[in-house]
Protein backbone atom coordinates (compact mmCIF):
# COMPACT_ATOMS: atom_id res chain seq x y z
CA UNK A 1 140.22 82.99 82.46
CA UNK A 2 143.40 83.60 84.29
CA UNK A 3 143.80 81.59 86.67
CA UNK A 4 142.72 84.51 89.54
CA UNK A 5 140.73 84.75 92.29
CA UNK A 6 139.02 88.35 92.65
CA UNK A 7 136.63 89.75 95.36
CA UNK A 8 134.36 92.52 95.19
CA UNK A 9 135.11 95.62 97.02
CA UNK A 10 134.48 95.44 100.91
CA UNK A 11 133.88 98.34 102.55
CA UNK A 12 135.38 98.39 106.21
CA UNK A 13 134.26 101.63 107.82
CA UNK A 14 132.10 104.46 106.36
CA UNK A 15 131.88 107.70 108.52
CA UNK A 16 129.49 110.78 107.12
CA UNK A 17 130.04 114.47 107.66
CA UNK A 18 131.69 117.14 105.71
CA UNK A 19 134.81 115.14 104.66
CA UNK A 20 133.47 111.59 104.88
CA UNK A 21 135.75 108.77 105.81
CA UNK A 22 135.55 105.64 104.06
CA UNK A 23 138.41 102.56 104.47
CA UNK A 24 137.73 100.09 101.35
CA UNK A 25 139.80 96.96 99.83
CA UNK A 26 139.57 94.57 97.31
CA UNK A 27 140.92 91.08 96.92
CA UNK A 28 143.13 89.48 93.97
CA UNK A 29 144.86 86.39 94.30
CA UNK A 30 146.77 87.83 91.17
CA UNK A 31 148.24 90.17 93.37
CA UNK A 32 149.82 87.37 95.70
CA UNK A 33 152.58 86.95 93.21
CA UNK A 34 153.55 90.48 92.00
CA UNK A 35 157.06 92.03 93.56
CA UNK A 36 154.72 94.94 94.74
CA UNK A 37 154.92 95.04 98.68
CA UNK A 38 152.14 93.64 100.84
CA UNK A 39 149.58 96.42 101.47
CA UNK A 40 147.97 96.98 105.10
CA UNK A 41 145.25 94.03 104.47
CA UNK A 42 148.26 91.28 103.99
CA UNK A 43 148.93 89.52 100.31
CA UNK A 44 146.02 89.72 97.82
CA UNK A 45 144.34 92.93 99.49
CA UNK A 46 144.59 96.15 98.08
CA UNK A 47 142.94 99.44 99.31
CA UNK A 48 143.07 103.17 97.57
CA UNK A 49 145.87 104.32 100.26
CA UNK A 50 148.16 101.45 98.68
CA UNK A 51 150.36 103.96 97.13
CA UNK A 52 154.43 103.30 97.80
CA UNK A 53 157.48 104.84 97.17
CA UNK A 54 160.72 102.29 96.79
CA UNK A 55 163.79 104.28 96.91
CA UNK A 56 166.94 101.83 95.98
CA UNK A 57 170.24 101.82 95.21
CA UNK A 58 169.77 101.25 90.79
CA UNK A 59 166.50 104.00 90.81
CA UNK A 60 163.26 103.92 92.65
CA UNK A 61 159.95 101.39 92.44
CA UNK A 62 156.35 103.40 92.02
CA UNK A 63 154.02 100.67 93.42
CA UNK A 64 150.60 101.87 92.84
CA UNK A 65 146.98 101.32 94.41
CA UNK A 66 146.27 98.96 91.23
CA UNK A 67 149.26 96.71 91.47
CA UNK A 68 151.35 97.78 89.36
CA UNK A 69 154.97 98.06 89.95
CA UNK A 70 157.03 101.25 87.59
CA UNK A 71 160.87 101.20 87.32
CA UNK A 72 162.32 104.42 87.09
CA UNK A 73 166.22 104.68 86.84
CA UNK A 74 168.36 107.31 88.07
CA UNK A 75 168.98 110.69 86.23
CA UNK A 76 171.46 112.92 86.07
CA UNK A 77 170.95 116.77 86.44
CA UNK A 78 169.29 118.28 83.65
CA UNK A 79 167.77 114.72 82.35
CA UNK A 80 164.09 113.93 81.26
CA UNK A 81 162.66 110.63 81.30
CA UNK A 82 159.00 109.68 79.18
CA UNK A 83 157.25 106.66 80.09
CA UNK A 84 155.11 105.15 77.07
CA UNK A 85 153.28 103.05 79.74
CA UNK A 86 152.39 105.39 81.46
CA UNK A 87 151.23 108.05 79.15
């Protein structure tokens, strides 16, 4: 319907005990195109530790495990910012 190539999950590694370990992705070629930065897997891939943190000179980029990219510009003491996006 998009144009996009998807993948089902793929799970890596899975290692039991009392705090299991489990490294997962997922493939989009959606994703291949988005300003978010390539994740450990290379374009496309996502996995649930995909999480960044841009800090730049106009405000800061919240790249999330989905894909999503979220602008946030500067503030000055004291300021508040609401995201309807995000809410």
């Amino acid at each position: 319907l998009l144009g996009a190539k998807g993948l089902p999950g793929e799970t890596d590694v899975a290692l039991p005990g009392p705090l299991p370990f489990i490294l997962s992705r997922t493939y989009s070629s959606y994703r291949t195109k988005t300003p978010a930065p390539v994740g450990v897997f290379g374009p496309g891939w996502k996995a649930p530790s995909d999480i960044r943190l841009q800090l730049r000179d106009d405000g800061l980029i919240l790249n999330d495990n989905g894909g999503q990219s979220i602008h946030f510009e500067p503030l000055l003491p004291g300021e508040a910012v609401y995201s309807r996006s995000e809410s």
